[in-house]
N, C-alpha and C. Protein backbone atom coordinates (compact mmCIF):
# COMPACT_ATOMS: atom_id res chain seq x y z
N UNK A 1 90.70 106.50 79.45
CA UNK A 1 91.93 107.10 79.02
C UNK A 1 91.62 108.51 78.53
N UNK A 2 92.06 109.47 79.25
CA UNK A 2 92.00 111.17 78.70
C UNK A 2 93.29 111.25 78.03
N UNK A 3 93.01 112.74 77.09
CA UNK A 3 94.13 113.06 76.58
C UNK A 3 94.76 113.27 75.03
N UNK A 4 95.41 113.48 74.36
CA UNK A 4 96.21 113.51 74.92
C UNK A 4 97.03 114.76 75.74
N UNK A 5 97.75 114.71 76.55
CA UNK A 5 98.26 115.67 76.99
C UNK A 5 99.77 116.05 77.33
N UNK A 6 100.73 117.01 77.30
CA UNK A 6 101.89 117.19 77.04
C UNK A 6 102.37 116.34 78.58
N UNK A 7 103.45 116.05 78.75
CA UNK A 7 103.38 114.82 80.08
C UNK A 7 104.50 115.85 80.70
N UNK A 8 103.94 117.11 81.10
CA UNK A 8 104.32 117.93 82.43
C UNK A 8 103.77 118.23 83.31
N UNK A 9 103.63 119.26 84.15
CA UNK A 9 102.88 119.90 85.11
C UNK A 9 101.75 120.40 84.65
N UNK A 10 101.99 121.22 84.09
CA UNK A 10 100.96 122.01 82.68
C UNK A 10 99.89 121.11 82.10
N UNK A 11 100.47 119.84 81.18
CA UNK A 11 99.68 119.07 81.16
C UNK A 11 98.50 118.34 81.72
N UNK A 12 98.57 117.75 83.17
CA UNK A 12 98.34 117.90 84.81
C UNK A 12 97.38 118.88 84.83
N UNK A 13 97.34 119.81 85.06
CA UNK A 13 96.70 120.81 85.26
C UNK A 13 95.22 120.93 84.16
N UNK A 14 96.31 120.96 83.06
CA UNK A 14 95.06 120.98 81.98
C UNK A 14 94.01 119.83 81.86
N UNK A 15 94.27 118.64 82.41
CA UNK A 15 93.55 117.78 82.22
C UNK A 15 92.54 117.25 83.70
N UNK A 16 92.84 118.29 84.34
CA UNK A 16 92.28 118.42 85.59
C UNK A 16 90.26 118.31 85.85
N UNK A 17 90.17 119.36 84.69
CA UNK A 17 88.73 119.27 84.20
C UNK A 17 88.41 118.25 83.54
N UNK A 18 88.85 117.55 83.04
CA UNK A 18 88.93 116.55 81.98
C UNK A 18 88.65 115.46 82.97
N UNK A 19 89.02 115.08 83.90
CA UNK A 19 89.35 113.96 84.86
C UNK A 19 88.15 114.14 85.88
N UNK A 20 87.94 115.43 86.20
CA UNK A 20 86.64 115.55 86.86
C UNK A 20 85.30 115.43 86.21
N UNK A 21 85.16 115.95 84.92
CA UNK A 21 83.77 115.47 83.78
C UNK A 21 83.67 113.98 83.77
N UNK A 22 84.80 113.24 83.66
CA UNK A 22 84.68 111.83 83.42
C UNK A 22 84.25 111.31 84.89
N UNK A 23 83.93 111.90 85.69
CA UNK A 23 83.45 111.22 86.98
C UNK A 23 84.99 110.20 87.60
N UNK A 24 85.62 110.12 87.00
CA UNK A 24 86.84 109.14 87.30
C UNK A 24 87.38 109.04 89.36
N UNK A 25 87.52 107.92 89.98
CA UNK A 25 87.15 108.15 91.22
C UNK A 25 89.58 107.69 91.25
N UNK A 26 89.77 107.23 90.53
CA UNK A 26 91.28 107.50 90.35
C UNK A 26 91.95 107.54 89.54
N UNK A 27 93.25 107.51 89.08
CA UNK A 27 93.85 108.31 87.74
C UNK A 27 95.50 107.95 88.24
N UNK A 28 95.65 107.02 86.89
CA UNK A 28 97.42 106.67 86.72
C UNK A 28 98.24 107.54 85.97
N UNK A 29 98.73 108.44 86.49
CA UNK A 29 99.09 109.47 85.76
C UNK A 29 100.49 108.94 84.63
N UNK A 30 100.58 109.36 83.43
CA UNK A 30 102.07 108.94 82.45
C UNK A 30 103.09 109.49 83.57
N UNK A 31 103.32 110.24 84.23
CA UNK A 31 104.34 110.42 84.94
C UNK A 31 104.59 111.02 86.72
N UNK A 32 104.93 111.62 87.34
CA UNK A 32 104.57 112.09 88.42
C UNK A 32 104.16 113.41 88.00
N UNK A 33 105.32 114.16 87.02
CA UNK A 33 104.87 115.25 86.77
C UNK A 33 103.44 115.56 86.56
N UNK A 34 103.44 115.01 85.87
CA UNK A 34 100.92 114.68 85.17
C UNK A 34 100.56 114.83 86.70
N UNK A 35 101.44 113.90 87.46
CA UNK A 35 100.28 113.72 88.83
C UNK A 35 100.45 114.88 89.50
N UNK A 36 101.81 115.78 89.59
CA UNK A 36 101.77 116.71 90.42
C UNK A 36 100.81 117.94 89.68
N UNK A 37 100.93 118.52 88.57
CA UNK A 37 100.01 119.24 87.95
C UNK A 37 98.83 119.18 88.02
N UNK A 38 98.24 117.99 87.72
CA UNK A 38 96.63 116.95 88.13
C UNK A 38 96.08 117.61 89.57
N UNK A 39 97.08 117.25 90.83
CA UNK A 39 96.63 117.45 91.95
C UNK A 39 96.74 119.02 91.82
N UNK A 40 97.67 119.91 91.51
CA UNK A 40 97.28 121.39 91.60
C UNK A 40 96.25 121.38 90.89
N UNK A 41 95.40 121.14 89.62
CA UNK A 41 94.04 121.60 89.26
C UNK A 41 93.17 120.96 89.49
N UNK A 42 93.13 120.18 90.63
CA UNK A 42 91.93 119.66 90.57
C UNK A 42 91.97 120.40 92.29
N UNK A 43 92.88 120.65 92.59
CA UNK A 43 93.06 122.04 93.90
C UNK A 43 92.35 122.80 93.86
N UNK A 44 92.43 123.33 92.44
CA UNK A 44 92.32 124.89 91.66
C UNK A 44 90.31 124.81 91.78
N UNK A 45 89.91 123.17 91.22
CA UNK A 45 88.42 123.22 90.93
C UNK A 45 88.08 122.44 92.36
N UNK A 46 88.67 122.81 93.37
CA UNK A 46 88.50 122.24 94.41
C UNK A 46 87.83 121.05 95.18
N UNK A 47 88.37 119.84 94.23
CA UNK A 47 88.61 118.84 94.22
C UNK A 47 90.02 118.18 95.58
N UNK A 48 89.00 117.56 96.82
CA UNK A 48 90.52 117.52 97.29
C UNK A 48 91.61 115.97 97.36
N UNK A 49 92.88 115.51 96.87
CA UNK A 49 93.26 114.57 96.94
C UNK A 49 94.11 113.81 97.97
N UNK A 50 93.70 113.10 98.79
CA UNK A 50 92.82 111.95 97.96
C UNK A 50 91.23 111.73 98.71
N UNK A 51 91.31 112.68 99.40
CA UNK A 51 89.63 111.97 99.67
C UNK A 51 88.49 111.71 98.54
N UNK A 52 88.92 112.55 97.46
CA UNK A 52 87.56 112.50 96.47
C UNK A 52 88.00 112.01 95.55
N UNK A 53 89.31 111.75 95.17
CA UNK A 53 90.11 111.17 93.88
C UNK A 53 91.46 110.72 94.40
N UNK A 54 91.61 109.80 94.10
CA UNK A 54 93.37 109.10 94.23
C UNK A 54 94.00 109.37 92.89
N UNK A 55 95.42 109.64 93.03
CA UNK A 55 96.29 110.27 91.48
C UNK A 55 97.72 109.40 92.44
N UNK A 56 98.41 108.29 91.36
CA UNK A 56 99.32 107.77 91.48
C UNK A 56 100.29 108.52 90.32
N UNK A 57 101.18 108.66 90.60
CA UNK A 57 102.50 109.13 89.22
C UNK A 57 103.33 107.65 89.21
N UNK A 58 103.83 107.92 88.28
CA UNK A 58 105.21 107.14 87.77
C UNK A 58 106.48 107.86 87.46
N UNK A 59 107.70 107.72 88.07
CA UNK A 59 109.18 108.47 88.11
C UNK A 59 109.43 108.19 89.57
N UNK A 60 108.88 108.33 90.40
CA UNK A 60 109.99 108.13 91.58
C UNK A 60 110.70 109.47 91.83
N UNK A 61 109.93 110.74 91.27
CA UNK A 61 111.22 111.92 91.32
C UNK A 61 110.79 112.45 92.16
N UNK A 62 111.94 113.14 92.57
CA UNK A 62 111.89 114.03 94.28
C UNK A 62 111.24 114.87 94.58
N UNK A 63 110.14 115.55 93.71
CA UNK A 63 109.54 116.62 93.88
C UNK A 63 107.99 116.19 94.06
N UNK A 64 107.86 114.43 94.29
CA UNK A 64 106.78 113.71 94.23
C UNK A 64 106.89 113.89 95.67
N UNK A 65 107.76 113.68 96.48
CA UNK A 65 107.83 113.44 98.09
C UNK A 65 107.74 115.20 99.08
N UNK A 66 107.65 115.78 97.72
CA UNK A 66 107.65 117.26 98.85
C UNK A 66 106.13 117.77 98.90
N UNK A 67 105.80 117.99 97.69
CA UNK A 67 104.05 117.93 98.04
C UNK A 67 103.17 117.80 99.42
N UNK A 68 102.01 118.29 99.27
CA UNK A 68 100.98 118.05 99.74
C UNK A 68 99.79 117.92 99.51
N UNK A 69 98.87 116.98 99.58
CA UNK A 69 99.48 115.63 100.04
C UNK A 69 100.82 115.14 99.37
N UNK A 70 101.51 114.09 99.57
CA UNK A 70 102.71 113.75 99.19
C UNK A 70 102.27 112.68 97.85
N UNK A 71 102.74 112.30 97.19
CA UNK A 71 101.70 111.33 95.52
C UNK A 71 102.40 109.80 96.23
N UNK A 72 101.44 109.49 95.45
CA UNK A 72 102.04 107.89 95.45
C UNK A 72 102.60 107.49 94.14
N UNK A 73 103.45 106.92 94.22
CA UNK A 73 104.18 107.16 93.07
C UNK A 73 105.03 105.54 93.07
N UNK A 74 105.36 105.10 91.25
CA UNK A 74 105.84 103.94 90.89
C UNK A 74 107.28 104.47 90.81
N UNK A 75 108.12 103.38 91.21
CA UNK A 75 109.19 103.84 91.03
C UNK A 75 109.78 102.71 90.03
N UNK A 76 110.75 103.18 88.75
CA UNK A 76 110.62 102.50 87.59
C UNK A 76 112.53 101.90 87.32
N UNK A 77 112.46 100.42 87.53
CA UNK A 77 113.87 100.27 87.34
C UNK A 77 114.83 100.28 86.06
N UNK A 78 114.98 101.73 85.82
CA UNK A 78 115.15 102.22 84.26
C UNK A 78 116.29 101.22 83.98
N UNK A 79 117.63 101.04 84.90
CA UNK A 79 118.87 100.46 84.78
C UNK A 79 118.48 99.12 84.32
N UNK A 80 117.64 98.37 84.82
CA UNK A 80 117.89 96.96 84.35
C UNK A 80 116.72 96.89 83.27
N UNK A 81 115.64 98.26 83.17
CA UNK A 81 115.23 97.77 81.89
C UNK A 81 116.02 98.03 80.56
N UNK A 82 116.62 99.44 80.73
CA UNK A 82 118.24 99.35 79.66
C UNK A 82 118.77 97.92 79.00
N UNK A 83 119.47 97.80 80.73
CA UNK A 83 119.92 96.06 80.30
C UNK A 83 119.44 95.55 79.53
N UNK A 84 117.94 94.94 79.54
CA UNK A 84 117.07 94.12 79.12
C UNK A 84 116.80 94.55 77.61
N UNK A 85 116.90 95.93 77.70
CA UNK A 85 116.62 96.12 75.85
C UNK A 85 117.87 96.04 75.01
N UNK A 86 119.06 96.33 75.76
CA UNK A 86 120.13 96.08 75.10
C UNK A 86 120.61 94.33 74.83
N UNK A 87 120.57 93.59 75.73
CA UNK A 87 120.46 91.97 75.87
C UNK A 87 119.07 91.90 74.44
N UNK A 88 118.30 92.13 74.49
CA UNK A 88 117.09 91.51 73.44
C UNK A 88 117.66 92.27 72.24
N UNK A 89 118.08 93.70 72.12
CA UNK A 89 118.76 93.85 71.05
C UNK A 89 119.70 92.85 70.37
N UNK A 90 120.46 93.00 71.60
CA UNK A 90 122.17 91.73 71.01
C UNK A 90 121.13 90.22 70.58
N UNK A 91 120.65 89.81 71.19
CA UNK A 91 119.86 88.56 70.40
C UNK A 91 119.63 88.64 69.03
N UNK A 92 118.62 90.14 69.01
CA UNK A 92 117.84 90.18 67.84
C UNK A 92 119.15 89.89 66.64
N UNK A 93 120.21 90.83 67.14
CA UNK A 93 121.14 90.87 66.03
C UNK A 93 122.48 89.29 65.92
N UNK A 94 121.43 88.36 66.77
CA UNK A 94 123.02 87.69 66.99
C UNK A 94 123.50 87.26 67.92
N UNK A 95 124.46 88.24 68.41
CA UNK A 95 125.18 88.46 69.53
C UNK A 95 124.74 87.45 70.72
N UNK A 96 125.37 86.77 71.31
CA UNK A 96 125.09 85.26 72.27
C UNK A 96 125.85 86.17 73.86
N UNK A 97 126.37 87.45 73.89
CA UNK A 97 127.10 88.42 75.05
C UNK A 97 126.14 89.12 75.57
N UNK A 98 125.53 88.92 76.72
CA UNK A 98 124.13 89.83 77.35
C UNK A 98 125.70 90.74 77.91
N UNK A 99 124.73 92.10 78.01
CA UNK A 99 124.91 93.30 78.63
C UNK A 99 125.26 93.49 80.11
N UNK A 100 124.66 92.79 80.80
CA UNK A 100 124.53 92.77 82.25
C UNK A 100 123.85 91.54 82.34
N UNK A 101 123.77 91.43 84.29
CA UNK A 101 123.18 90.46 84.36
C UNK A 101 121.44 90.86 85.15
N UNK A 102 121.15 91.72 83.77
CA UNK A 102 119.69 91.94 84.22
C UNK A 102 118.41 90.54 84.22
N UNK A 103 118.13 90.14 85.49
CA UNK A 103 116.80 89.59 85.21
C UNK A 103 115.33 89.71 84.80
N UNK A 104 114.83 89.21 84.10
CA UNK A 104 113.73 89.56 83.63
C UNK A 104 112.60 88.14 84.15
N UNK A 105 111.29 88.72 84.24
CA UNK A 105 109.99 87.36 84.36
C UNK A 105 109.19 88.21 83.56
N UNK A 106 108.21 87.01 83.09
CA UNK A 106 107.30 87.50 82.02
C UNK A 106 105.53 87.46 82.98
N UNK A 107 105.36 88.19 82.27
CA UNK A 107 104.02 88.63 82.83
C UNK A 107 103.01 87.36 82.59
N UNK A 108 102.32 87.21 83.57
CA UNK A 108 101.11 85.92 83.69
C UNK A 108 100.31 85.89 81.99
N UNK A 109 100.01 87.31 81.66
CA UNK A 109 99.21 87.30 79.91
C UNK A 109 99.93 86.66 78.79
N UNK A 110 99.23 85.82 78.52
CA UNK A 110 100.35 85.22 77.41
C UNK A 110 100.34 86.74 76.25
N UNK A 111 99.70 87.33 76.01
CA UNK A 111 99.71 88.37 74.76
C UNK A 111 100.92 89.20 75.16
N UNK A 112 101.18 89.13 76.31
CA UNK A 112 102.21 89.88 76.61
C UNK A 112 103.87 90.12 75.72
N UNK A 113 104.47 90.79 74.97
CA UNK A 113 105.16 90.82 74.14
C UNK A 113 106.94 90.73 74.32
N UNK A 114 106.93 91.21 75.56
CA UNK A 114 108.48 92.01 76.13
C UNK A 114 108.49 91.18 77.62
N UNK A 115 109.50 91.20 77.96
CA UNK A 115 110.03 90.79 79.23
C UNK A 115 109.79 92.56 79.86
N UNK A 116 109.47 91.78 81.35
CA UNK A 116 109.76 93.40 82.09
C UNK A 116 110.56 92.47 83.55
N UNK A 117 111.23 93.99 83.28
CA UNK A 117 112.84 93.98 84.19
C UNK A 117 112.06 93.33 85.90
N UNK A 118 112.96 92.47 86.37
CA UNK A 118 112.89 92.37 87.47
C UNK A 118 113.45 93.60 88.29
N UNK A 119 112.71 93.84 89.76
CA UNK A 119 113.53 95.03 90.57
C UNK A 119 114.99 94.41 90.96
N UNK A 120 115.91 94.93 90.96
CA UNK A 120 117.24 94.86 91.66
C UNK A 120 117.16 94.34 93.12
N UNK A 121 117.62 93.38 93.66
CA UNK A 121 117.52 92.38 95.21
C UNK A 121 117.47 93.48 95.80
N UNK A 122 116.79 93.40 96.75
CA UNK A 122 116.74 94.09 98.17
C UNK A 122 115.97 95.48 97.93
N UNK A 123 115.66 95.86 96.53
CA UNK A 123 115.02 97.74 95.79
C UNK A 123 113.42 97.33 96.36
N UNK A 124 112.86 98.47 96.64
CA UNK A 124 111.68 98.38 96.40
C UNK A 124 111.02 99.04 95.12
N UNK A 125 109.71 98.57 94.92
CA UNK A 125 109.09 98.79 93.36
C UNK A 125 108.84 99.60 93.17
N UNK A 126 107.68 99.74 94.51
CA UNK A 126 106.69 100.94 94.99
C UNK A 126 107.07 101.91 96.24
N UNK A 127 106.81 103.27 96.01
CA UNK A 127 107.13 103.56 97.26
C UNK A 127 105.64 104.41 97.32
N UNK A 128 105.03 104.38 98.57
CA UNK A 128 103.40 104.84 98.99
C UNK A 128 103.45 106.21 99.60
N UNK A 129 102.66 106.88 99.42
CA UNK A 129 102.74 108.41 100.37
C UNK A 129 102.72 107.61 101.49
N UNK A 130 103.07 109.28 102.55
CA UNK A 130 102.91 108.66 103.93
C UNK A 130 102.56 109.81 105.06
């Protein structure tokens, strides 16, 4: 784990050296932004991705798919995790009226604390460069 670092482009960038000292052969970036910045400095120390390093983002945002290379990137189902915190809210306080009809499964770790949102029928999770 590097860091910490401001979770933009800038950030990305700055931690570019950082990611290359650690010998690190891939890197989950906090957001796409991290990943798109990341891949410009590790450009910059001419590092090329992905043959020598893989950089995944998280957001799903559109400026992940214009790149080059293009990122691989998580795409995050904000809507039904909403749901899901608003439903565990209304519990916490009471309330027997869920929000929606967000589904949730719990992760195989029992330490695990929170429900995480199921994807929406037919959504995909992940979407892969290409």
């Amino acid at each position: 784990m590097l860091g910490p670092n401001s979770p933009t482009e800038h950030g990305g960038q700055v931690a570019a050296p950082e990611v290359l000292s650690a010998g690190a052969t891939a890197v989950l970036a906090y957001n796409d932004l991290v990943a798109i910045g990341l891949i410009e400095g590790l450009a910059e120390l001419g590092v090329e991705v992905p043959d020598a390093i893989s950089v995944v983002g998280i957001d799903d945002i559109m400026p992940a798919r214009m790149g080059r290379p293009k990122l691989t990137t998580i795409a995050m189902p904000t809507v039904a995790a909403g749901r899901t915190a608003v439903d565990m809210l209304l519990q916490l306080v009471g309330s027997t009226e869920p929000s929606g009809a967000a589904q949730t499964s719990r992760p195989r770790s029992s330490s695990a604390a929170w429900p995480i949102p199921a994807p929406p029928p037919g959504s995909r999770l992940t979407r892969e460069a290409s």
